[in-house]
N, C-alpha and C. Protein backbone atom coordinates (compact mmCIF):
# COMPACT_ATOMS: atom_id res chain seq x y z
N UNK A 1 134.60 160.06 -88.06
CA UNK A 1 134.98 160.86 -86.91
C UNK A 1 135.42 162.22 -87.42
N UNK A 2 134.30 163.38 -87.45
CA UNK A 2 134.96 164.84 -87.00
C UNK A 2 136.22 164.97 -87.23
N UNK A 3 137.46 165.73 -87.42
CA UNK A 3 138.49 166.28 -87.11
C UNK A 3 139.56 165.11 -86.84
N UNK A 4 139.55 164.04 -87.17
CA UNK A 4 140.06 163.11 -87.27
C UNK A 4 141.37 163.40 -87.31
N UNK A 5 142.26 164.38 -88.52
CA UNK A 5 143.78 164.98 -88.01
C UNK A 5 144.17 165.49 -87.32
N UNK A 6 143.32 165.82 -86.10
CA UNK A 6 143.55 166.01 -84.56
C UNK A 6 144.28 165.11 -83.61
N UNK A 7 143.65 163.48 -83.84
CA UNK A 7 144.59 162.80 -83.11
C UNK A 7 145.85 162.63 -83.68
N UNK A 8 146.57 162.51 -84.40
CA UNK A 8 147.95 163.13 -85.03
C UNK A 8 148.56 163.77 -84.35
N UNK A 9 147.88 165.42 -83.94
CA UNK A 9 148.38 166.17 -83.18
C UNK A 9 148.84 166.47 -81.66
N UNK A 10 148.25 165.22 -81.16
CA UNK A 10 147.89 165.21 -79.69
C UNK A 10 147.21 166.07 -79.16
N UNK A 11 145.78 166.21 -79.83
CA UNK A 11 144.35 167.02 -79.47
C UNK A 11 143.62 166.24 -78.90
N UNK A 12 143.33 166.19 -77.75
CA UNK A 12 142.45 165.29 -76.75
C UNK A 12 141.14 165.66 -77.48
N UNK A 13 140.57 164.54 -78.03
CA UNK A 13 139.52 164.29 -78.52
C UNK A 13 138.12 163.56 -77.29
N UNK A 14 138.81 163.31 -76.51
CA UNK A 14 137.60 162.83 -75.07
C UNK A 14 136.55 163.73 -75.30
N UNK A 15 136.42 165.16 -75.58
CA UNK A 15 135.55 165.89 -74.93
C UNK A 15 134.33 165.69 -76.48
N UNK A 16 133.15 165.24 -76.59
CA UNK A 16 132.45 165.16 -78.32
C UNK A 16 132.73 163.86 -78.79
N UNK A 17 133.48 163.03 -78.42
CA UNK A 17 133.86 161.82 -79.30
C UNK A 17 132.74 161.19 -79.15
N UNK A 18 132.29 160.72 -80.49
CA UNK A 18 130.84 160.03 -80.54
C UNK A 18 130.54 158.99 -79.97
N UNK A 19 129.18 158.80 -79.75
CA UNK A 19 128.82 157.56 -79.11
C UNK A 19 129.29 156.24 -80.39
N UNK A 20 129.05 156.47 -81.49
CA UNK A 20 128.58 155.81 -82.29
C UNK A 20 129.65 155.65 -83.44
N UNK A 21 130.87 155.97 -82.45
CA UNK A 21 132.59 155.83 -83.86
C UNK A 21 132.34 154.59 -83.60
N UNK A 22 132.91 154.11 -85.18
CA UNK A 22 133.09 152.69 -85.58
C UNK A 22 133.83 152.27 -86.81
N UNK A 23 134.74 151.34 -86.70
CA UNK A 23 135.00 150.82 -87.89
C UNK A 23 134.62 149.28 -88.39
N UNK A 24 134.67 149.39 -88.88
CA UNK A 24 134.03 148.14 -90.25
C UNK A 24 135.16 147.35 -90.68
N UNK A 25 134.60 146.10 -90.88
CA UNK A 25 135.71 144.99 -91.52
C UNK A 25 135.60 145.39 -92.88
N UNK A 26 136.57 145.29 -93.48
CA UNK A 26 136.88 144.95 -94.80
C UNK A 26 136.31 143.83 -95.36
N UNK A 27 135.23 144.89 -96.29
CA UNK A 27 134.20 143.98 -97.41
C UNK A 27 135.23 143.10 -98.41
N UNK A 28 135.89 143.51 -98.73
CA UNK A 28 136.65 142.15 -99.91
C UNK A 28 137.94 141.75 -98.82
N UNK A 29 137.46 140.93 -97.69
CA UNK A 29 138.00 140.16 -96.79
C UNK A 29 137.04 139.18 -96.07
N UNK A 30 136.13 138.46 -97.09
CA UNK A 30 134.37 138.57 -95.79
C UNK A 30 135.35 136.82 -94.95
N UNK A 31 135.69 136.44 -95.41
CA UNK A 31 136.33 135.14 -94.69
C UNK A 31 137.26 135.94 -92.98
N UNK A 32 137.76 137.26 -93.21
CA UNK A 32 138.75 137.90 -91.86
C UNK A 32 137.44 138.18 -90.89
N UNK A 33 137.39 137.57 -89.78
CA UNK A 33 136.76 137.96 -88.70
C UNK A 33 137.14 137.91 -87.15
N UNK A 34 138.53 137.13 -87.18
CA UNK A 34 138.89 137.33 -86.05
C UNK A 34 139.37 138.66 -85.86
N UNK A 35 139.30 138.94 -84.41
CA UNK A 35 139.80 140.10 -83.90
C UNK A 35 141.35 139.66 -83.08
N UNK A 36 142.38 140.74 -83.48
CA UNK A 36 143.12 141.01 -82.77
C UNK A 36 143.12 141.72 -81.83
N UNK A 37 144.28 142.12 -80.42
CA UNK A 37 144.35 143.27 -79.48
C UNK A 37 144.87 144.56 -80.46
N UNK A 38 145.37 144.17 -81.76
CA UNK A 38 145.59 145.66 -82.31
C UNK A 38 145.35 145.60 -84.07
N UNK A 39 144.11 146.00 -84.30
CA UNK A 39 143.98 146.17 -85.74
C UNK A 39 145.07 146.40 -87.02
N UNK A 40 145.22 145.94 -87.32
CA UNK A 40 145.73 146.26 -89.12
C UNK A 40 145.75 147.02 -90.02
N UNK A 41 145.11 148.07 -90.67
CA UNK A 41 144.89 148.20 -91.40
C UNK A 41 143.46 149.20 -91.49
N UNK A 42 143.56 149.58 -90.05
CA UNK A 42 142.48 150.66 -89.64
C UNK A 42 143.63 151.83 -89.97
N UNK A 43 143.11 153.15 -89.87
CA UNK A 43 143.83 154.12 -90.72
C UNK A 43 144.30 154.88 -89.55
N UNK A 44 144.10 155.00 -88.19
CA UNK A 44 143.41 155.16 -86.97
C UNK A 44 144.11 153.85 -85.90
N UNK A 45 145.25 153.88 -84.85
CA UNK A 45 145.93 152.84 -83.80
C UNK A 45 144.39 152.55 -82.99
N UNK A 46 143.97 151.19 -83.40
CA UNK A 46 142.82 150.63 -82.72
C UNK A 46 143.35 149.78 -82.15
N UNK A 47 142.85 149.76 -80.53
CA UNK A 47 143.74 148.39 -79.69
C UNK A 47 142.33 148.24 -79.06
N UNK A 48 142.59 146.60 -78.31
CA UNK A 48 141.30 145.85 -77.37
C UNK A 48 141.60 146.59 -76.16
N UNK A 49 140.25 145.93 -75.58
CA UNK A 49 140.65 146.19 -73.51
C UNK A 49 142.19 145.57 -73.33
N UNK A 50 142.53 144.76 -73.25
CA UNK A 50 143.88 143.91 -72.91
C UNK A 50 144.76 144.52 -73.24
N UNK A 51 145.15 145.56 -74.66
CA UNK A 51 145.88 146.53 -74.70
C UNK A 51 145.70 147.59 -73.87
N UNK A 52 144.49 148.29 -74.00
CA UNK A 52 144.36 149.42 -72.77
C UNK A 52 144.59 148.91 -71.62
N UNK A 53 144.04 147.35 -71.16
CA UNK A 53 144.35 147.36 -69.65
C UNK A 53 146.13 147.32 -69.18
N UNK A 54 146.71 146.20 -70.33
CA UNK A 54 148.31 146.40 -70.26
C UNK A 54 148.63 147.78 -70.09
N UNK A 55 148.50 148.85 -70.67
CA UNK A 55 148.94 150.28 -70.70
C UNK A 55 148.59 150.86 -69.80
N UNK A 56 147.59 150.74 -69.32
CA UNK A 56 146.95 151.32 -68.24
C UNK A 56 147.99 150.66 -66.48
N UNK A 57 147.96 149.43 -66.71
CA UNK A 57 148.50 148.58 -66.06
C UNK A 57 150.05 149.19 -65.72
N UNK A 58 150.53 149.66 -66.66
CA UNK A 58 152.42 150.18 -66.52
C UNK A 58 151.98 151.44 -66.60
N UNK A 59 151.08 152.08 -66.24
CA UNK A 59 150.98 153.22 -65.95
C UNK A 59 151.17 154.41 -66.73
N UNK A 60 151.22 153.46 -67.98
CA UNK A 60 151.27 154.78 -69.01
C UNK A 60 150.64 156.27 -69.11
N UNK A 61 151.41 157.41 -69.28
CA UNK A 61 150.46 159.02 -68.92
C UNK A 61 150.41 159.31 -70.43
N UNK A 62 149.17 160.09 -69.85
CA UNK A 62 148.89 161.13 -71.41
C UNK A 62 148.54 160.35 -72.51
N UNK A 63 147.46 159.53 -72.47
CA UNK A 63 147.11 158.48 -73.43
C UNK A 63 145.18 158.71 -72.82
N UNK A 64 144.56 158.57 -73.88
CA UNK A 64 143.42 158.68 -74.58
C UNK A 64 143.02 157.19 -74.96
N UNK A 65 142.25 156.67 -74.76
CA UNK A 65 141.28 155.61 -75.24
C UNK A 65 140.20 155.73 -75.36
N UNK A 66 139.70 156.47 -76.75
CA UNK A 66 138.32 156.53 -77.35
C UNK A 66 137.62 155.23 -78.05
N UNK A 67 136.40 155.13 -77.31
CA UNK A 67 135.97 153.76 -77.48
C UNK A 67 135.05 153.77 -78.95
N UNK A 68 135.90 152.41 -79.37
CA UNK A 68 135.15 152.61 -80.54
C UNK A 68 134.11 151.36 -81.54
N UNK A 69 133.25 150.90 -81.98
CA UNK A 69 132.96 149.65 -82.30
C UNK A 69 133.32 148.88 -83.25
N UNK A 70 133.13 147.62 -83.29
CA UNK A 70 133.85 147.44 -84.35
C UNK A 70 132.55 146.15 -85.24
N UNK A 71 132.29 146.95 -86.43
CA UNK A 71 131.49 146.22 -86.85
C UNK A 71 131.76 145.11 -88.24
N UNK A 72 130.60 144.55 -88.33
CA UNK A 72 131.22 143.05 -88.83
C UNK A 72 130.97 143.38 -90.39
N UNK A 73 130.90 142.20 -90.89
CA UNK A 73 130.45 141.92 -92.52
C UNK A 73 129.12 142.14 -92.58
N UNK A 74 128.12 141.64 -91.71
CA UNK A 74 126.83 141.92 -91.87
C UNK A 74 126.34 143.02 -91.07
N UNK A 75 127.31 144.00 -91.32
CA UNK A 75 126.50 145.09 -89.88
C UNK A 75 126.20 145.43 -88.74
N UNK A 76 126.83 144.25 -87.95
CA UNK A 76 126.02 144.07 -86.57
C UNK A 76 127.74 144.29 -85.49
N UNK A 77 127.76 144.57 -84.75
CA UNK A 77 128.39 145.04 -83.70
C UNK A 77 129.40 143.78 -83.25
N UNK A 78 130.93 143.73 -83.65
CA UNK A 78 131.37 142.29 -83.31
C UNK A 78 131.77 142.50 -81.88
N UNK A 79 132.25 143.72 -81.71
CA UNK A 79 132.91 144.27 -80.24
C UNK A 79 132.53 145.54 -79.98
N UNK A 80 132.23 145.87 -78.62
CA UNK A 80 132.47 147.34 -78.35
C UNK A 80 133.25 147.58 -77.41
N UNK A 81 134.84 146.68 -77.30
CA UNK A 81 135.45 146.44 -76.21
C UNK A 81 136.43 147.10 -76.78
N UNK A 82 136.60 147.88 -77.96
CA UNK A 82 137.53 148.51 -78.14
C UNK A 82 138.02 149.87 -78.65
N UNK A 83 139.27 150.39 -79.10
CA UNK A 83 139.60 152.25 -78.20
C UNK A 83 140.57 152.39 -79.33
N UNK A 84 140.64 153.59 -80.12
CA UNK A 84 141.52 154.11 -80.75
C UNK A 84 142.24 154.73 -79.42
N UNK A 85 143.47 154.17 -79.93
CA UNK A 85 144.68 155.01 -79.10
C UNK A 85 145.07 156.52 -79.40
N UNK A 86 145.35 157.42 -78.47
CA UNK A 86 145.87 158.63 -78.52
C UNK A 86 146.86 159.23 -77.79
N UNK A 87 147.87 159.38 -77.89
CA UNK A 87 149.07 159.55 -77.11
C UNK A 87 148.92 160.94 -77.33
N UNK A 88 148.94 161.84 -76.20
CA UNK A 88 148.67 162.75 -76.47
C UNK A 88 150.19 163.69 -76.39
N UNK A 89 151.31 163.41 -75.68
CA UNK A 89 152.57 163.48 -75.39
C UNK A 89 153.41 163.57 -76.85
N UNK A 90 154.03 164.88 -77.61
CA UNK A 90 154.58 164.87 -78.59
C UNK A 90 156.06 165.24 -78.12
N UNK A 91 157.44 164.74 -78.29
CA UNK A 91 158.19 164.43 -78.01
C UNK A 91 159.46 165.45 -79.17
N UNK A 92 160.03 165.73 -79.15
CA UNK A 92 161.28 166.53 -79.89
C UNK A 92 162.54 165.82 -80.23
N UNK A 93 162.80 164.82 -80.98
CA UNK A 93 164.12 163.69 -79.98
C UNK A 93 164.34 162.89 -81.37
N UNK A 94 164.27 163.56 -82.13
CA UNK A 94 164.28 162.66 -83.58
C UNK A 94 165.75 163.71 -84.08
N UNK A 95 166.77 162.64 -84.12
CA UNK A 95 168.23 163.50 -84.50
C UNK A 95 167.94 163.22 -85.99
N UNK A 96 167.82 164.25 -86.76
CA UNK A 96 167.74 164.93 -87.85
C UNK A 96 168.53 164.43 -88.97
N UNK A 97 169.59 164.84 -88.49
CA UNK A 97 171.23 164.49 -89.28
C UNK A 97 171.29 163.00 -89.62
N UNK A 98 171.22 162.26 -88.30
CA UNK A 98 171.49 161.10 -88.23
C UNK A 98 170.74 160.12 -88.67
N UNK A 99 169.39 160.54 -88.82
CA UNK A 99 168.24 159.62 -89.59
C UNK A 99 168.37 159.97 -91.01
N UNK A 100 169.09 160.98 -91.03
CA UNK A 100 168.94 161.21 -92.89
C UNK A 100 167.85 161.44 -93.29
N UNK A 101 166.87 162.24 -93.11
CA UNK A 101 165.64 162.94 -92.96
C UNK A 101 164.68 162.97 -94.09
N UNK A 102 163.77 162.64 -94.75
CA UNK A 102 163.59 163.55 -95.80
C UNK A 102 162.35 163.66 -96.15
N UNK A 103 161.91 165.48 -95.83
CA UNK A 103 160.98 166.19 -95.67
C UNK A 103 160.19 166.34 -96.32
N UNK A 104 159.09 166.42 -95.78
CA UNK A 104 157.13 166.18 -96.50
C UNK A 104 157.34 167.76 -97.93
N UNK A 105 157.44 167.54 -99.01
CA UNK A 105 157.17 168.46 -100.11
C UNK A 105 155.74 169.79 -99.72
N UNK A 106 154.86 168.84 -99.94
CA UNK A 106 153.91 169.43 -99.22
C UNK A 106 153.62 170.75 -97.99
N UNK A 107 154.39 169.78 -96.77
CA UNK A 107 154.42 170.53 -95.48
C UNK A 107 155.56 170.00 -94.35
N UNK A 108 156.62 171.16 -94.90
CA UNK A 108 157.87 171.30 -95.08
C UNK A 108 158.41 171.14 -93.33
N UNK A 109 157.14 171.17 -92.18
CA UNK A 109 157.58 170.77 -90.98
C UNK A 109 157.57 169.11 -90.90
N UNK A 110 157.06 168.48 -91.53
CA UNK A 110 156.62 167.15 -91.61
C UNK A 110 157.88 166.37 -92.18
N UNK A 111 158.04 165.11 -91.43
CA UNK A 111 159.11 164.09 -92.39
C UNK A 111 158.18 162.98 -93.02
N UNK A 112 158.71 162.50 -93.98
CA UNK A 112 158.18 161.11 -94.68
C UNK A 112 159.17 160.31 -95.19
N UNK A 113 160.08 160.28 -94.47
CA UNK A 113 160.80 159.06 -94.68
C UNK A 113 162.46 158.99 -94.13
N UNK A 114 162.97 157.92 -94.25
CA UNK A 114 164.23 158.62 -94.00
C UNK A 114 165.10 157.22 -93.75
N UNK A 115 166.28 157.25 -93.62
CA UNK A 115 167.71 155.98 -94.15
C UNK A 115 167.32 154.86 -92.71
N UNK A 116 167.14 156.12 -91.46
CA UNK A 116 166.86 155.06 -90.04
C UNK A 116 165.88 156.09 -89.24
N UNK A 117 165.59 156.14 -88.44
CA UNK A 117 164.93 156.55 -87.32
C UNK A 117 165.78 156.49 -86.13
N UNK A 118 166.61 157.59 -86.33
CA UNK A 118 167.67 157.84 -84.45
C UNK A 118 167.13 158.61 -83.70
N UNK A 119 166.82 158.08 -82.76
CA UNK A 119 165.92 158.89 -81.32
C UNK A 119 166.89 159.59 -80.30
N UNK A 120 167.30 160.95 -79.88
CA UNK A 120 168.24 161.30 -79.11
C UNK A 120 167.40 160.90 -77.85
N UNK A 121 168.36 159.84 -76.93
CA UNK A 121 167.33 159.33 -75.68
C UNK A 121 167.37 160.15 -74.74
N UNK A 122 168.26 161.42 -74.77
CA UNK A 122 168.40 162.58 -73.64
C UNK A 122 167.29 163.35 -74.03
N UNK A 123 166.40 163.38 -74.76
CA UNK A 123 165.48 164.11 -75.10
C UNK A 123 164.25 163.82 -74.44
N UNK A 124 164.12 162.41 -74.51
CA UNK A 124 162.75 161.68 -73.77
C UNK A 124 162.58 161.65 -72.68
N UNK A 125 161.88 162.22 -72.10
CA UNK A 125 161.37 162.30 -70.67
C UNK A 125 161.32 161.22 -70.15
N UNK A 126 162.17 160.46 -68.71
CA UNK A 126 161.80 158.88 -68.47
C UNK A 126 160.37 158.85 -68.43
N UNK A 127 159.31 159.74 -68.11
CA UNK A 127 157.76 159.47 -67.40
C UNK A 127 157.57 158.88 -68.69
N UNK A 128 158.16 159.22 -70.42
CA UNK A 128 157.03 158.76 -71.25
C UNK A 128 157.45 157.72 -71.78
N UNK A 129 156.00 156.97 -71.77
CA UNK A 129 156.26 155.68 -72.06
C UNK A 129 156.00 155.27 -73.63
N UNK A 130 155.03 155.92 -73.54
CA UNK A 130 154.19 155.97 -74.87
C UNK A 130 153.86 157.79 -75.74
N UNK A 131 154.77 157.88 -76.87
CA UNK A 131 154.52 159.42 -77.09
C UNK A 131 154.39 159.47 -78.60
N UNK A 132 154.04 160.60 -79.35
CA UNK A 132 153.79 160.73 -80.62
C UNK A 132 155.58 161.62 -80.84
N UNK A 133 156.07 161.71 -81.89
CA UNK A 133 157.54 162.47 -82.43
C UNK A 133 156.56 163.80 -83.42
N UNK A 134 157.63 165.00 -82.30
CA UNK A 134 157.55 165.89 -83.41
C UNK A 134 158.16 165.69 -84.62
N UNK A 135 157.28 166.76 -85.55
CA UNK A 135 157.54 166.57 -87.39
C UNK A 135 157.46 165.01 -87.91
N UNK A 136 156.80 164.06 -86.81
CA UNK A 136 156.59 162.81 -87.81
C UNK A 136 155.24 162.16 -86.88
N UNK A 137 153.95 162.54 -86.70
CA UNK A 137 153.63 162.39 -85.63
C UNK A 137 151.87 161.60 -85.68
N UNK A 138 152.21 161.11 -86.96
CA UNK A 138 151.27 159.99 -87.71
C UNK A 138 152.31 158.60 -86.84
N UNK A 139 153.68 158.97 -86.00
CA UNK A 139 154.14 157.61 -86.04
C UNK A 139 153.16 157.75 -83.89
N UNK A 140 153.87 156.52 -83.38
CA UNK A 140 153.67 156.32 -82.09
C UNK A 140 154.60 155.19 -81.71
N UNK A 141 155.25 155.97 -80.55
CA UNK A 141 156.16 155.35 -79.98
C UNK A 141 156.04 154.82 -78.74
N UNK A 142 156.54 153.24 -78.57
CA UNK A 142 156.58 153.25 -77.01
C UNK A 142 157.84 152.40 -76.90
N UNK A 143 158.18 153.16 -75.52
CA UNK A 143 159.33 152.36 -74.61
C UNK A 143 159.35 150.47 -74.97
N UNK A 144 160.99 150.25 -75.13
CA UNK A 144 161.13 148.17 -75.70
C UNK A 144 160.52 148.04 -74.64
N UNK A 145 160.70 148.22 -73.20
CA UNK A 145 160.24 147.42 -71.87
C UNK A 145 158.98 147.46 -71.94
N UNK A 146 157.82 148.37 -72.15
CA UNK A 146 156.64 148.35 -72.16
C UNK A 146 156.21 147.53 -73.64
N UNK A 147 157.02 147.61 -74.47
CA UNK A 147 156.57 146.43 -76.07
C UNK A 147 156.67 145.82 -75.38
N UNK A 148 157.76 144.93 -75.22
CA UNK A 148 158.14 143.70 -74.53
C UNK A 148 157.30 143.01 -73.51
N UNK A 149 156.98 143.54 -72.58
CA UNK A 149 155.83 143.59 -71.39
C UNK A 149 154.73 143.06 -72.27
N UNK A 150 154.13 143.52 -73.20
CA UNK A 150 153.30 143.76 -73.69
C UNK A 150 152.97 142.38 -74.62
N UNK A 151 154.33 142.13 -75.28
CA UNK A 151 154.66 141.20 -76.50
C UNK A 151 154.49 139.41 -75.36
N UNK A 152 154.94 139.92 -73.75
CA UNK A 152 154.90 138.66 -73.19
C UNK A 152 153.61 138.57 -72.47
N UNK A 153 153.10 139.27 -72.43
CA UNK A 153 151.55 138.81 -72.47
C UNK A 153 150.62 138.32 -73.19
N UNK A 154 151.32 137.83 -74.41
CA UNK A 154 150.20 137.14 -75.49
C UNK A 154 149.48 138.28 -76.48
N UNK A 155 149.63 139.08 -75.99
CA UNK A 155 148.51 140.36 -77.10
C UNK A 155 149.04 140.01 -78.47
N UNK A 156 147.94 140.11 -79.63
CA UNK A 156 147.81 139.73 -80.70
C UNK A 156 147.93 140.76 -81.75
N UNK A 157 148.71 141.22 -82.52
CA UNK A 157 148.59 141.90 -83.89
C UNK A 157 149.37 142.80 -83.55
N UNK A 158 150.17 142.73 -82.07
CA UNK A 158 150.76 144.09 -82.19
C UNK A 158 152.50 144.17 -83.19
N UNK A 159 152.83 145.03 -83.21
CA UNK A 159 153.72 145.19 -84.64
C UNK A 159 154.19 146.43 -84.14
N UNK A 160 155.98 146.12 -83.50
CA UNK A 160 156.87 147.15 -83.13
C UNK A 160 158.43 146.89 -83.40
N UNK A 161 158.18 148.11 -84.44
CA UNK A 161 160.04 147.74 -84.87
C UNK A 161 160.98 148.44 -83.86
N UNK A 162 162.20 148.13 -84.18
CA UNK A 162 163.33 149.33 -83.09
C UNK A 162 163.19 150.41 -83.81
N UNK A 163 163.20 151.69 -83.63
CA UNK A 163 163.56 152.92 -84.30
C UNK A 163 164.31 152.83 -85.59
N UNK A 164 165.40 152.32 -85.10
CA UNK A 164 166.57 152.47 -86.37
C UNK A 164 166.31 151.28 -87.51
N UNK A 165 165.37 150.48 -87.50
CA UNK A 165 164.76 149.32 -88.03
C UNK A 165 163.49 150.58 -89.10
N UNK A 166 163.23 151.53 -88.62
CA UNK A 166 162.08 152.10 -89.24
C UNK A 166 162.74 152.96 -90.44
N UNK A 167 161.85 152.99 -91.79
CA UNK A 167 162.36 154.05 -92.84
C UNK A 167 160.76 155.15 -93.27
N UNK A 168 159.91 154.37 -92.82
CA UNK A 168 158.87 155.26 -92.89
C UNK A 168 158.43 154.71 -94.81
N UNK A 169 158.01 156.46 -94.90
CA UNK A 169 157.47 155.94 -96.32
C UNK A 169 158.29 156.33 -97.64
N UNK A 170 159.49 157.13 -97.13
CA UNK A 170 160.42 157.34 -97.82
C UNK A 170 161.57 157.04 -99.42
């Protein structure tokens, strides 16, 4: 996929997104073929219909579902029922101080890691449910009630810590 550090940014990628994005199982895994509602280990938040329809369902705004395939060990097409996620909503609300921060060497607006993850909740807009954090925005966040929602519907692979549970790569 093109410009791929775009979705990071919350760059609506809808407009060009190929017919023909796809990811591939992992060749030294040929025994893994079940599918989950949310991939592993794709580099890229890949969720099923059942995730998009849940999200879609609570009405989540400002979210992107680029459809994408997902192909097998031998090449052939296991699903095309499923959508890299894109939250396109970047959020300001990461207290600095209080997470104990500590900033990308590289690119000095960026964090990579840090003691906790404290979210100032006066910052978050109630509408968002689901948003990317400025200066850390490889992460994606959504509202416990919409995990939760989500977690009691059976969906498979999904994987959501509390904020202050998170240290990143730090």
């Amino acid at each position: 996929v093109e410009k791929s550090f775009e979705l990071a940014d919350g760059v609506s990628r809808a407009a060009g997104w190929p017919d023909d994005a796809q990811c591939r199982m992992d060749p030294n895994r040929p025994k893994d073929i079940a599918l989950a509602d949310s991939l592993l280990g794709a580099k890229l938040v890949v969720v099923s219909a059942k995730v998009k329809k849940a999200l879609d369902d609570a009405q989540a705004k400002n979210i992107e579902f680029l459809p994408i395939k997902i192909i097998n060990h031998k090449g052939r097409v296991a699903s095309d029922e499923y959508f890299v996620l894109n939250p396109l909503e970047i959020c300001d609300c990461i207290d600095v101080e209080q997470s104990n921060v500590e900033w990308n060497d590289l690119d000095p607006e960026a964090i990579c890691g840090c003691d906790a993850l404290i979210l100032k909740e006066s910052a978050i807009q109630e509408s968002l449910s689901v948003f990317r954090l400025k200066n850390w925005k490889n992460l994606i966040v959504i509202r416990r009630s919409l995990a939760e929602s989500m977690l009691s519907q059976g969906l498979t692979g999904l994987n959501f810590l509390k904020p202050d549970e998170y240290m990143g790569l730090g």
